[in-house]
N, C-alpha and C. Protein backbone atom coordinates (compact mmCIF):
# COMPACT_ATOMS: atom_id res chain seq x y z
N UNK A 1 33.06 42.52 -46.07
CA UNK A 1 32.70 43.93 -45.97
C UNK A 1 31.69 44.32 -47.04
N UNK A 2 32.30 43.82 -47.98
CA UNK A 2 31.22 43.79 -49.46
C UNK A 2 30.60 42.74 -49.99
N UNK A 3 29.40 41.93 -48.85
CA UNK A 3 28.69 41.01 -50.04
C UNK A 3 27.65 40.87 -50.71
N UNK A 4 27.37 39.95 -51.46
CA UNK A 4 25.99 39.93 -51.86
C UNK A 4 25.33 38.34 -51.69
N UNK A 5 24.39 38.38 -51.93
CA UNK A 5 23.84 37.14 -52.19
C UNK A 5 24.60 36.28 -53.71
N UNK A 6 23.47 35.09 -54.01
CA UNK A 6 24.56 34.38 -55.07
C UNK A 6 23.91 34.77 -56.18
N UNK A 7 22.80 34.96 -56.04
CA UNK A 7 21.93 35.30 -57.47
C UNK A 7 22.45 36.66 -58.16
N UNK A 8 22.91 37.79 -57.18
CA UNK A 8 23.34 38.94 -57.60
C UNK A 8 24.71 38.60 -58.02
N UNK A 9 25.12 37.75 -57.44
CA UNK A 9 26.78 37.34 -57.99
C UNK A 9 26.75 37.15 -59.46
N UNK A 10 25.59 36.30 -59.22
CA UNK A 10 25.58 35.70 -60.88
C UNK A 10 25.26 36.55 -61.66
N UNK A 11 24.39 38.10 -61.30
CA UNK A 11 24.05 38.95 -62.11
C UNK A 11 25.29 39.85 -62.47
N UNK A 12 25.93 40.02 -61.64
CA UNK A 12 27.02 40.73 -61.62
C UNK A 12 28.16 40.52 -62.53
N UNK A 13 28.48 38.83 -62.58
CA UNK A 13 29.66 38.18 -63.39
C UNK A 13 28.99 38.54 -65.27
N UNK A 14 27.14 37.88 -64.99
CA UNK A 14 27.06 38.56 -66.56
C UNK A 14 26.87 39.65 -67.21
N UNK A 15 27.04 40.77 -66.30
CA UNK A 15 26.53 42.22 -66.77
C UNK A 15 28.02 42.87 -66.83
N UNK A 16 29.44 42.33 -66.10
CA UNK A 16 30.64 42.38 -66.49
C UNK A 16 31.06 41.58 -67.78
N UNK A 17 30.56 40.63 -68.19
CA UNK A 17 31.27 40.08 -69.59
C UNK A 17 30.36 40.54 -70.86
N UNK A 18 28.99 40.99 -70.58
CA UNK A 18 28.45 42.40 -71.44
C UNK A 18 29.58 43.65 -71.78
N UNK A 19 30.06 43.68 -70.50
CA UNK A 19 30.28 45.10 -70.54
C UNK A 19 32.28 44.95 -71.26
N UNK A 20 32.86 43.81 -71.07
CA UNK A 20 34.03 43.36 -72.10
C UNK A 20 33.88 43.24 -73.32
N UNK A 21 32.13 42.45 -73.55
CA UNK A 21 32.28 42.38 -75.02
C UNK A 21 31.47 44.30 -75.86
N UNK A 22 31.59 45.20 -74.76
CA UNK A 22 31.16 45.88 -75.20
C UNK A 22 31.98 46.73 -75.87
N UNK A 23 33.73 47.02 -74.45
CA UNK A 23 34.34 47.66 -74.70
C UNK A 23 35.33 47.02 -76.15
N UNK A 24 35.66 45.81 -76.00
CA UNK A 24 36.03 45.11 -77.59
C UNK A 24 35.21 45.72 -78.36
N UNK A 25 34.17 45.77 -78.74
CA UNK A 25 33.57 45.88 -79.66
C UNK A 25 33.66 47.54 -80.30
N UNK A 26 34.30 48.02 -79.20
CA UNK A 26 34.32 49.87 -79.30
C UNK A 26 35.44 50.25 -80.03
N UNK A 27 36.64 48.95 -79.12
CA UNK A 27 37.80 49.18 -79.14
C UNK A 27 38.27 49.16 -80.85
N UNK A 28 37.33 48.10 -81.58
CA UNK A 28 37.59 47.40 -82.54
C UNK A 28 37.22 48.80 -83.58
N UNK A 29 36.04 49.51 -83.37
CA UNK A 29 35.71 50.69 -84.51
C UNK A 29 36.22 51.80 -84.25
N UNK A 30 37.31 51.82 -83.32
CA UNK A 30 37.91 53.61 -82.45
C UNK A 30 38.63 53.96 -83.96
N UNK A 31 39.18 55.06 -83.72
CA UNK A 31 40.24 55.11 -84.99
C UNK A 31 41.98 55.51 -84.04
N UNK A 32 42.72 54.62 -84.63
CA UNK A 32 44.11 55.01 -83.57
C UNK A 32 44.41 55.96 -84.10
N UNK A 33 45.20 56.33 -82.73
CA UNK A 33 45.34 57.89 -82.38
C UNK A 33 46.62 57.78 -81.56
N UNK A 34 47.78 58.62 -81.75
CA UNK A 34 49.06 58.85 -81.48
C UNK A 34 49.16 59.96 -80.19
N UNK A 35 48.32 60.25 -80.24
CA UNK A 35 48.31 61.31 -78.82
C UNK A 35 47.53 61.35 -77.71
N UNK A 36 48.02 61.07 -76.76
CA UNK A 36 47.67 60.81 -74.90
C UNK A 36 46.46 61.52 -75.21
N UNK A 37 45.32 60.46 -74.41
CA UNK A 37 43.76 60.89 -74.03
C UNK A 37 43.90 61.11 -73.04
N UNK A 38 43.09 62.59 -73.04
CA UNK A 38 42.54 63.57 -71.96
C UNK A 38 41.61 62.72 -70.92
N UNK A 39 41.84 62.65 -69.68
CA UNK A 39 41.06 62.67 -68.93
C UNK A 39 39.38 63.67 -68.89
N UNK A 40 38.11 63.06 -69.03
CA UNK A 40 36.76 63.95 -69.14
C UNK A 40 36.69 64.25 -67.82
N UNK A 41 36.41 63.58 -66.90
CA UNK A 41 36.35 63.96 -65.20
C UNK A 41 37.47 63.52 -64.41
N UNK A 42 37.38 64.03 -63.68
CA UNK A 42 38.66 63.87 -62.32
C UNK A 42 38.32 63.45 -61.23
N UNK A 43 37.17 63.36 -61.02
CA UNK A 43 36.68 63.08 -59.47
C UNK A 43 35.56 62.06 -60.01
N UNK A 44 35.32 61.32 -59.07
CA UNK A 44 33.76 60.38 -58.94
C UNK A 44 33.06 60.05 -57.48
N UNK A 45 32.01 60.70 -56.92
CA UNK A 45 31.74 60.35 -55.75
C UNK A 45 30.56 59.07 -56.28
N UNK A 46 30.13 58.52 -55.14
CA UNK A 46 29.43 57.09 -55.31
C UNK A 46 28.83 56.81 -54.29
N UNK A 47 27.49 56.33 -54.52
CA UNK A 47 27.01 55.05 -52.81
C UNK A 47 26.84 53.81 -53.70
N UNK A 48 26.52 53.00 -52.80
CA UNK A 48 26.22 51.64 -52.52
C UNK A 48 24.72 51.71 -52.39
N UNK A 49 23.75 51.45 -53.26
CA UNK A 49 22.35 51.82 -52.85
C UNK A 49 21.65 49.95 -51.92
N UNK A 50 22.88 49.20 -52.02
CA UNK A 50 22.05 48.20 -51.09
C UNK A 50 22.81 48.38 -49.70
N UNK A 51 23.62 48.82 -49.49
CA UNK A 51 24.05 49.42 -48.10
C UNK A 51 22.45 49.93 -47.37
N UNK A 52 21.84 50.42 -47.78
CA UNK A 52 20.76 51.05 -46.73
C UNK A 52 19.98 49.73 -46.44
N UNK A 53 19.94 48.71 -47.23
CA UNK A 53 19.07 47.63 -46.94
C UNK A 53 19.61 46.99 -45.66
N UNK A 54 20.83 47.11 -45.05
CA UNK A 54 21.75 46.37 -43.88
C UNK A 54 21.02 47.25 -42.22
N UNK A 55 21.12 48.26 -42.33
CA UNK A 55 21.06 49.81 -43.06
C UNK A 55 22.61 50.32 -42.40
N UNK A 56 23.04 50.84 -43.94
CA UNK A 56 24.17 51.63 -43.25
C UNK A 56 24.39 52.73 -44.27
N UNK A 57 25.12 53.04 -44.60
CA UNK A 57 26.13 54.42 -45.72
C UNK A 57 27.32 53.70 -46.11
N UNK A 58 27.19 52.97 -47.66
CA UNK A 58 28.52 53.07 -48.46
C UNK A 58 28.71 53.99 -49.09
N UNK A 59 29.86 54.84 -48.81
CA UNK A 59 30.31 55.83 -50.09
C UNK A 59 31.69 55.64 -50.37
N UNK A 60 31.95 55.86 -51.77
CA UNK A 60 33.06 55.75 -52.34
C UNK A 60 33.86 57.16 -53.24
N UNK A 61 34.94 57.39 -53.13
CA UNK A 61 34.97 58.69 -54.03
C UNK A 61 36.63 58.30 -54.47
N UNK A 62 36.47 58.26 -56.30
CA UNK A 62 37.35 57.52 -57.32
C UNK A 62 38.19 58.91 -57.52
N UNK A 63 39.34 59.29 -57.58
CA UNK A 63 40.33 60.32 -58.03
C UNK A 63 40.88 59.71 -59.14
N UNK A 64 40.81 61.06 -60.36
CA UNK A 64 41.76 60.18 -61.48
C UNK A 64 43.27 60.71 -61.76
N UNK A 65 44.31 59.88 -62.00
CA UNK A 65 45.79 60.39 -61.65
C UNK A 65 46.35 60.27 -62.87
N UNK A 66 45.59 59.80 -64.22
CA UNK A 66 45.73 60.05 -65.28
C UNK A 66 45.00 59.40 -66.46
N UNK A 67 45.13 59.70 -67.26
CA UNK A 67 43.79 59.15 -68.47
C UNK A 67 44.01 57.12 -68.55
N UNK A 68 45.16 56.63 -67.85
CA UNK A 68 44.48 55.51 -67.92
C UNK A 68 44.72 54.71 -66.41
N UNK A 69 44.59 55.73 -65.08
CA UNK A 69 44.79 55.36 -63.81
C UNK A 69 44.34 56.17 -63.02
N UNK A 70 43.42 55.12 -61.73
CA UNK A 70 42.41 56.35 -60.90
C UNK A 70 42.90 55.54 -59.33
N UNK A 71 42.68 56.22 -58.54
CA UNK A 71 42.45 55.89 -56.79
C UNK A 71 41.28 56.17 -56.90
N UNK A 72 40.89 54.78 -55.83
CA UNK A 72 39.43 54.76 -55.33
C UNK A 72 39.30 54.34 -53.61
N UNK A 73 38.85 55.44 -52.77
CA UNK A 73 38.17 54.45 -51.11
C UNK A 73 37.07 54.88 -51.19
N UNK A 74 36.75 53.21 -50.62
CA UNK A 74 35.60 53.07 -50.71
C UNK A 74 35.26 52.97 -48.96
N UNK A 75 33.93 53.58 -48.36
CA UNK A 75 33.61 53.44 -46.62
C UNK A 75 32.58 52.92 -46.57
N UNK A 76 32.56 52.38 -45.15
CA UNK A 76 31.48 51.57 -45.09
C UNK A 76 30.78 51.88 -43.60
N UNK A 77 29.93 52.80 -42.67
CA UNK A 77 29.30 52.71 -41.39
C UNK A 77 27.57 52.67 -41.85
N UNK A 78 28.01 51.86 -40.22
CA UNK A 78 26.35 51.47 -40.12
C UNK A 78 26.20 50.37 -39.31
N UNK A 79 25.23 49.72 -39.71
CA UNK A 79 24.74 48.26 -38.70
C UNK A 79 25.76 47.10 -39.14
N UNK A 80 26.53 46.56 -38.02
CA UNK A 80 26.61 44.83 -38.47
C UNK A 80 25.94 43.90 -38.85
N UNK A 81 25.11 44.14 -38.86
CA UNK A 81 23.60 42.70 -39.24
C UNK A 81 22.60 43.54 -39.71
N UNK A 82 22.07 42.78 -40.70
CA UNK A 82 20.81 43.23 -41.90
C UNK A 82 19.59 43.15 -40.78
N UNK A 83 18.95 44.33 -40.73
CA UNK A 83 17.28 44.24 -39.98
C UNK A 83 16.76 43.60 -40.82
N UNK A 84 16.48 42.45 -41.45
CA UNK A 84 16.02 42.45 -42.51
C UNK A 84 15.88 40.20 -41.92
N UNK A 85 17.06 40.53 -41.49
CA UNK A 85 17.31 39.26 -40.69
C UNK A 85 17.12 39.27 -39.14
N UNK A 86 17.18 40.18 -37.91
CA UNK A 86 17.42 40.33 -37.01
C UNK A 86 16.47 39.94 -36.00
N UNK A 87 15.01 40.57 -36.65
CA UNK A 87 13.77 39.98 -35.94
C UNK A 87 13.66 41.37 -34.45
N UNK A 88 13.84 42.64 -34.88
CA UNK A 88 14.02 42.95 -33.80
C UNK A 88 15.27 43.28 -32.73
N UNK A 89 15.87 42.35 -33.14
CA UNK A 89 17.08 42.06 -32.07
C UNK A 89 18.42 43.32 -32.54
N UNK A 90 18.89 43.87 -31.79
CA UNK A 90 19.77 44.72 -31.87
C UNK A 90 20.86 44.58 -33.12
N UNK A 91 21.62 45.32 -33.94
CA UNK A 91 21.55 45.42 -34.64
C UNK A 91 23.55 45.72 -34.82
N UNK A 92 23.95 45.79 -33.94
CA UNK A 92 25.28 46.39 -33.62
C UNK A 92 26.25 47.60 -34.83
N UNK A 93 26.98 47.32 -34.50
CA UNK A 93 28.04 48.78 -35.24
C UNK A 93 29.03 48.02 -36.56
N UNK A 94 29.42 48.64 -37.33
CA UNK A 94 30.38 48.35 -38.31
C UNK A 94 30.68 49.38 -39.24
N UNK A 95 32.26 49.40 -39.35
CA UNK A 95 32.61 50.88 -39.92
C UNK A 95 34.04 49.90 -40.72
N UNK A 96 34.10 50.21 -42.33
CA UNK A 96 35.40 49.67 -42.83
C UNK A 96 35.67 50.66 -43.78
N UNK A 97 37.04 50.29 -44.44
CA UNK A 97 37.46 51.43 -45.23
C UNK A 97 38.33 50.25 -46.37
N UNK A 98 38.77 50.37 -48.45
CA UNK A 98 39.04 49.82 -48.92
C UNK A 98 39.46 50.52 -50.17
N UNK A 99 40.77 50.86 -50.08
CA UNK A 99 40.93 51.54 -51.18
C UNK A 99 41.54 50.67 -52.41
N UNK A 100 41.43 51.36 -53.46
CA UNK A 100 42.03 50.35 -54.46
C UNK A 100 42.40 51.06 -55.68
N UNK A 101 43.56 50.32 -56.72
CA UNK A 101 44.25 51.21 -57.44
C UNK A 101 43.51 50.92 -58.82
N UNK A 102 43.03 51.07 -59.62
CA UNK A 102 42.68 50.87 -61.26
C UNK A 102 43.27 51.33 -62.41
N UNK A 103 43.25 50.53 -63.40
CA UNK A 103 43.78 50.51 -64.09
C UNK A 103 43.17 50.52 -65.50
N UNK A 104 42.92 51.39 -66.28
CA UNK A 104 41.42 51.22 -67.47
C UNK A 104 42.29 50.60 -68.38
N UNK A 105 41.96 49.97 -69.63
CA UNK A 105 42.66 49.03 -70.29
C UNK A 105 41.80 49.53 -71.79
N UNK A 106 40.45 50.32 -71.94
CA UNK A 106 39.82 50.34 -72.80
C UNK A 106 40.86 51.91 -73.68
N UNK A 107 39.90 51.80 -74.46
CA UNK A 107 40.20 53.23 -75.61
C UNK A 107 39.97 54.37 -74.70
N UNK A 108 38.65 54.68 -73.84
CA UNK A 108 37.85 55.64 -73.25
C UNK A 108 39.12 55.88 -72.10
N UNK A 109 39.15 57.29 -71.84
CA UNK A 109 40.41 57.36 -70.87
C UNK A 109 39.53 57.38 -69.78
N UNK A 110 40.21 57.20 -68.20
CA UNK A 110 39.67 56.69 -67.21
C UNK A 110 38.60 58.20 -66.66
N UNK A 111 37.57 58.09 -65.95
CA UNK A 111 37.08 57.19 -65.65
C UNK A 111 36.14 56.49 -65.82
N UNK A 112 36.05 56.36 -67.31
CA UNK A 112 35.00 54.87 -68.37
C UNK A 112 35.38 54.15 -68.91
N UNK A 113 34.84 52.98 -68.65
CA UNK A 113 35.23 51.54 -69.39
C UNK A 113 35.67 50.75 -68.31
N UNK A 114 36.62 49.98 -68.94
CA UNK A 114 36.87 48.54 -68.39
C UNK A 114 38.39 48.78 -67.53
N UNK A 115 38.02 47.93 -66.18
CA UNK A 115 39.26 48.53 -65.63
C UNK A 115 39.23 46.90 -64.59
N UNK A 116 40.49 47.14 -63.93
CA UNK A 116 41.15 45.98 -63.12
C UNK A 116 42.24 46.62 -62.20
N UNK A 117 42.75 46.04 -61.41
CA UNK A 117 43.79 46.22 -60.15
C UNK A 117 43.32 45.66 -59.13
N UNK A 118 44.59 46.36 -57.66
CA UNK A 118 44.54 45.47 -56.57
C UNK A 118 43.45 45.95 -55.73
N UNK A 119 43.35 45.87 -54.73
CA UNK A 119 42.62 46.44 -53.31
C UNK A 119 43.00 46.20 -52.09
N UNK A 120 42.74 46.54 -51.23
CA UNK A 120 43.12 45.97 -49.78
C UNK A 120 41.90 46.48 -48.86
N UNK A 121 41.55 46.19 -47.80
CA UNK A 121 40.56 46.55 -46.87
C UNK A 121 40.71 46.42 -45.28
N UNK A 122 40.22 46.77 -44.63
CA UNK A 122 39.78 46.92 -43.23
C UNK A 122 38.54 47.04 -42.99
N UNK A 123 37.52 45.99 -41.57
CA UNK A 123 36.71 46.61 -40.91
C UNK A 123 36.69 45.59 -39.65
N UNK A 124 36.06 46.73 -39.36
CA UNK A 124 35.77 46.33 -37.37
C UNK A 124 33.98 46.49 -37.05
N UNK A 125 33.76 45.21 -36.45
CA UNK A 125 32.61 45.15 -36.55
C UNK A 125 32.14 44.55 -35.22
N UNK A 126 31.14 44.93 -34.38
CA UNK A 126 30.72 44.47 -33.18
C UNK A 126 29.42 44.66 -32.48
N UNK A 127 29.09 44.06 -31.78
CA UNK A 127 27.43 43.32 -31.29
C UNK A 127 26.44 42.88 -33.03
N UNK A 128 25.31 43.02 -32.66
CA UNK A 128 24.26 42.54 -33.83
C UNK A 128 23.65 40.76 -32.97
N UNK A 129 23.53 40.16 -33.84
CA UNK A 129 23.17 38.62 -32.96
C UNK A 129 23.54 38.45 -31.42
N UNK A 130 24.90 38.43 -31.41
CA UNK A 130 25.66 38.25 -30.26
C UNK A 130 26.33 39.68 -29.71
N UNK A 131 25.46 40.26 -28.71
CA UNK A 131 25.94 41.51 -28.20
C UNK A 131 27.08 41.94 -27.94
N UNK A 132 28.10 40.82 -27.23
CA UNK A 132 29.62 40.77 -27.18
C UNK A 132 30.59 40.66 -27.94
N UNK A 133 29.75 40.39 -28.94
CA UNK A 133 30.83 39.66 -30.71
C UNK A 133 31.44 40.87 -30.84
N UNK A 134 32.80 40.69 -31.38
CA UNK A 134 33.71 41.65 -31.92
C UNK A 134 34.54 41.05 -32.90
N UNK A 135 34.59 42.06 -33.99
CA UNK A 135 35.73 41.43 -35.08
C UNK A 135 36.75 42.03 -35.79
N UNK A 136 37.67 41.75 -36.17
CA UNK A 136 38.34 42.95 -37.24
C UNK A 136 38.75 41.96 -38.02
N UNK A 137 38.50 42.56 -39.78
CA UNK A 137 38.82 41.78 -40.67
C UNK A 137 39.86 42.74 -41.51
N UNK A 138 41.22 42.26 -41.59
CA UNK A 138 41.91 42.92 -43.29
C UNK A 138 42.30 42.03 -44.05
N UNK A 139 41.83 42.49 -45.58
CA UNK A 139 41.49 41.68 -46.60
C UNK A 139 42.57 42.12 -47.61
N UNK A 140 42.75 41.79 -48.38
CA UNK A 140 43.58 41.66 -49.74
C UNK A 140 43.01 41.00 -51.13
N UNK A 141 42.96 41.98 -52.37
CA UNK A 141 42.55 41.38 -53.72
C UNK A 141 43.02 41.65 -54.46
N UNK A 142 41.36 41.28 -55.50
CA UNK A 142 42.15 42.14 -57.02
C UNK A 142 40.27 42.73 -57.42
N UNK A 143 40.44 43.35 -58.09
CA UNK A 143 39.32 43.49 -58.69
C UNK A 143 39.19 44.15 -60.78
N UNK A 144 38.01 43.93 -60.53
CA UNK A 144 37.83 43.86 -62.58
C UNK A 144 36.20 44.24 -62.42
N UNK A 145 36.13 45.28 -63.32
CA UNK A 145 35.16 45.62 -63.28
C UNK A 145 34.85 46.77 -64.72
N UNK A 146 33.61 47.20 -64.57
CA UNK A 146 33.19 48.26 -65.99
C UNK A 146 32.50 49.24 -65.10
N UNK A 147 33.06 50.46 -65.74
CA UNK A 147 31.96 51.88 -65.29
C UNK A 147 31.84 52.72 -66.37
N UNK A 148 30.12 52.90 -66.48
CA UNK A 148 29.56 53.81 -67.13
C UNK A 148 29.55 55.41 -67.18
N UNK A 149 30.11 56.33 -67.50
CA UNK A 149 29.77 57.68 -67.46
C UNK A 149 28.91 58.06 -68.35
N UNK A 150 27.40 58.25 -68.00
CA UNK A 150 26.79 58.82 -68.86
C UNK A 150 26.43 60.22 -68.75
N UNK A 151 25.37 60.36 -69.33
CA UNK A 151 24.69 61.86 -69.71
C UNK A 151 24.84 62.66 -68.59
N UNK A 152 25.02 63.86 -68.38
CA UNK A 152 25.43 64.76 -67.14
C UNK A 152 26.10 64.13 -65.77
N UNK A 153 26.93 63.14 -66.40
CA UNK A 153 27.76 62.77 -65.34
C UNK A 153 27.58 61.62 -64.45
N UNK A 154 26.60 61.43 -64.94
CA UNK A 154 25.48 59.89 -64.08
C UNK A 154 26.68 58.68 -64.02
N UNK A 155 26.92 58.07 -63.22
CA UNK A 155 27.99 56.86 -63.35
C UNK A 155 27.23 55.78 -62.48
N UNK A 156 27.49 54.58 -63.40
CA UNK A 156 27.56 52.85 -62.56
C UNK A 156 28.61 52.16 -63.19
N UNK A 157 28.55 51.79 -61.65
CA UNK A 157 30.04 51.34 -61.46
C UNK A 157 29.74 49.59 -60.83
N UNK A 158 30.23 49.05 -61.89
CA UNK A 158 29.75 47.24 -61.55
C UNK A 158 31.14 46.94 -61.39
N UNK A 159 31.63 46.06 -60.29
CA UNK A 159 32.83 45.20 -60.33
C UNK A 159 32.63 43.94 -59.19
N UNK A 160 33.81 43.09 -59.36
CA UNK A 160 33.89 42.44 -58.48
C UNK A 160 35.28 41.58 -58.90
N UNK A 161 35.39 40.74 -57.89
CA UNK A 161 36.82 40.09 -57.99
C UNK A 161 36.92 39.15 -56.34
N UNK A 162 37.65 38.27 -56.60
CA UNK A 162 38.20 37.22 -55.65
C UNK A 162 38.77 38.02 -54.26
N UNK A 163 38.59 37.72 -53.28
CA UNK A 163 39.57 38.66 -52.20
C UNK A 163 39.57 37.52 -51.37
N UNK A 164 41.43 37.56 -50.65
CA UNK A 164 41.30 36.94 -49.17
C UNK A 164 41.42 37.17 -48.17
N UNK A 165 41.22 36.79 -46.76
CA UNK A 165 41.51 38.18 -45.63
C UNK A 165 41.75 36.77 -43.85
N UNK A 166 42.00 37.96 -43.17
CA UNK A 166 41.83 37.11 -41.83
C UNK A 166 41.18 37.87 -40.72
N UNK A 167 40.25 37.08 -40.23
CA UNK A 167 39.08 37.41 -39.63
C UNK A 167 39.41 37.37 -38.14
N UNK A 168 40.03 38.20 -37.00
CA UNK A 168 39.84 37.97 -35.29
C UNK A 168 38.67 38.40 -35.12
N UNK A 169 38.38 37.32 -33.86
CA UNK A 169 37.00 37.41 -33.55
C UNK A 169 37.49 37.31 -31.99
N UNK A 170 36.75 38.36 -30.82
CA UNK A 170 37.36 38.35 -29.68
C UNK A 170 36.48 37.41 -29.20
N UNK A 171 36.56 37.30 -28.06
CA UNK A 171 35.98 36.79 -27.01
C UNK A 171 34.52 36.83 -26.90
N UNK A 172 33.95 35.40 -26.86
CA UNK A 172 32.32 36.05 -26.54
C UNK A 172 31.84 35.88 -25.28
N UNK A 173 30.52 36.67 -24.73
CA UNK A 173 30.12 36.41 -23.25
C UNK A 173 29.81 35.49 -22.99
N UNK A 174 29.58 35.33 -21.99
CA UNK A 174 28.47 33.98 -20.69
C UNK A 174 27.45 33.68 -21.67
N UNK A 175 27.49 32.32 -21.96
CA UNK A 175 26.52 31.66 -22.79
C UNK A 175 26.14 32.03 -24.52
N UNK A 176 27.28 33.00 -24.59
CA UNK A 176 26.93 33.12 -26.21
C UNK A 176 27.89 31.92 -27.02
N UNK A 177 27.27 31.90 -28.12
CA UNK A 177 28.32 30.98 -28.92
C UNK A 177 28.15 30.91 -30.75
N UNK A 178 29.18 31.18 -30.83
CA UNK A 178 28.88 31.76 -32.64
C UNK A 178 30.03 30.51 -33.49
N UNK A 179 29.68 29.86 -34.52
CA UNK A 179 30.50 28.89 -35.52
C UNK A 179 31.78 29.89 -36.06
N UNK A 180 31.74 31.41 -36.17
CA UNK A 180 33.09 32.56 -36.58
C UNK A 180 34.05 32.39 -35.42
N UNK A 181 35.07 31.97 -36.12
CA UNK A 181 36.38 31.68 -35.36
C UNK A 181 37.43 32.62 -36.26
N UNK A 182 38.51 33.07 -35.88
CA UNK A 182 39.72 33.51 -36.03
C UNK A 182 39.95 32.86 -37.53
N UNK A 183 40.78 33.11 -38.18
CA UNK A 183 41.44 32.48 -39.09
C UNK A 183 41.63 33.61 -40.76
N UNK A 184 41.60 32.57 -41.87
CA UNK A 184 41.81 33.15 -42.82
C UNK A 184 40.73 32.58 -43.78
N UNK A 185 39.74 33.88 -44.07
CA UNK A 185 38.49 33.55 -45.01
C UNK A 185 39.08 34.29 -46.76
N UNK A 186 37.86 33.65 -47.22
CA UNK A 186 37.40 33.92 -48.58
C UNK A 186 36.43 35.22 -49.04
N UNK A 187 36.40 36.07 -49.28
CA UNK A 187 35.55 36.71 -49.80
C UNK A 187 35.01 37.28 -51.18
N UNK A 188 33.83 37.30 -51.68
CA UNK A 188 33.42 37.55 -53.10
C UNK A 188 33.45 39.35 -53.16
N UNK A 189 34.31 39.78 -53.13
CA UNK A 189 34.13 41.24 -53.23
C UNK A 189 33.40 41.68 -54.48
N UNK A 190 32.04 41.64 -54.66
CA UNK A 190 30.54 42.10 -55.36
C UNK A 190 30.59 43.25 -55.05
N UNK A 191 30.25 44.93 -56.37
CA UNK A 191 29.77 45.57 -55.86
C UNK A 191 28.94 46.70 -56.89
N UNK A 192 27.88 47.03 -56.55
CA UNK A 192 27.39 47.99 -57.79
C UNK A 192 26.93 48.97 -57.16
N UNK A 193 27.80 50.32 -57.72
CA UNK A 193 27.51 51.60 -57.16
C UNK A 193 26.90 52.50 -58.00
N UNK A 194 26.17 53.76 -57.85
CA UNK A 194 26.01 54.81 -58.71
C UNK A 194 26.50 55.84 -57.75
N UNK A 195 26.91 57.03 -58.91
CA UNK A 195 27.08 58.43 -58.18
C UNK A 195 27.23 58.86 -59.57
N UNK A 196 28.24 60.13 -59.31
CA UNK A 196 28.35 61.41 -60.14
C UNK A 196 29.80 61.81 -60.27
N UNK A 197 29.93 62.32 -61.57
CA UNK A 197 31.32 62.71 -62.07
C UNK A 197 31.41 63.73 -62.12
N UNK A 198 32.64 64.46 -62.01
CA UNK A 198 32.75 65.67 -62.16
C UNK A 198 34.54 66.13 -62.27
């Protein structure tokens, strides 16, 4: 539902262990403090700015449920297959949904800094290459990741984490034929968002 290429993977894994040795490094000059941190914002809406490259609409919107725990779903509509690859050729439908629980671990109460928890997902996805193709995938993870709140509320939000899931794939027509079979896949759940806090 969420991938990337490998080069962005790789950008992704080192701009997360920046962002660990950043919050250590914060954690290390804070001064301790005996009394529960205030939550700064409560809400976070978000896109996916490579979603339009597929072309579709990721948006995400993070609720915080206390200074060191937030809910996040994240949506996904638009095309099943990247125009980018298609050549023309139709482009089909795909709509998923993935919420997930976090957990901030830094000094900064949520929602900045360094955070981790589970996820789970859904999507249903059909035509694009093969006009008849149909699929539904639900997935299961974890994810780890860093988000920025800066100056008037500006947020990026880098994470990623291991996920596994199982993929039905229905029936295809008269003479189509695709290597996606049924079963239980792997996925790199990659993702870097911006939006706004409030």
């Amino acid at each position: 539902m969420f991938i990337y290429s490998k080069s962005f993977s790789v950008l992704i894994i080192i701009c997360l262990l920046a962002a660990v040795l950043e919050s250590k490094a914060q954690s290390q000059q804070a001064i301790p403090s005996h009394e529960p941190a205030v939550a700064q914002k409560r809400g976070v809406v978000k896109l996916d700015p490579f979603a339009v490259l597929i072309p579709g609409l990721g948006v995400a919107y993070e609720r915080v449920l206390d200074s060191s725990k937030s809910l996040q779903v994240s949506t996904y509509i638009g095309a099943a297959e990247s125009n980018l690859f298609t050549d023309g050729k139709p482009l089909g439908f795909a709509v998923g949904i993935m919420p997930e629980l976090r957990f901030y671990v830094g000094d900064a109460p949520a929602p900045k800094g360094f955070y981790l928890g589970p996820l789970a997902g859904l999507a249903y996805s059909s035509g694009g290459f093969l006009p008849s193709r149909k699929a539904t995938t639900i997935m299961a993870g974890a994810v780890i990741g860093y988000q920025w709140v800066l100056k008037k509320g500006i947020v990026i939000d880098l994470s990623g984490g291991p996920a596994i899931g199982y993929n039905k794939v229905g029936p295809l027509g008269p003479g189509e034929y695709s290597n996606e079979t049924s079963g239980i896949i792997y996925l790199p759940n990659l993702r870097l968002n911006v939006g706004y806090a409030f």
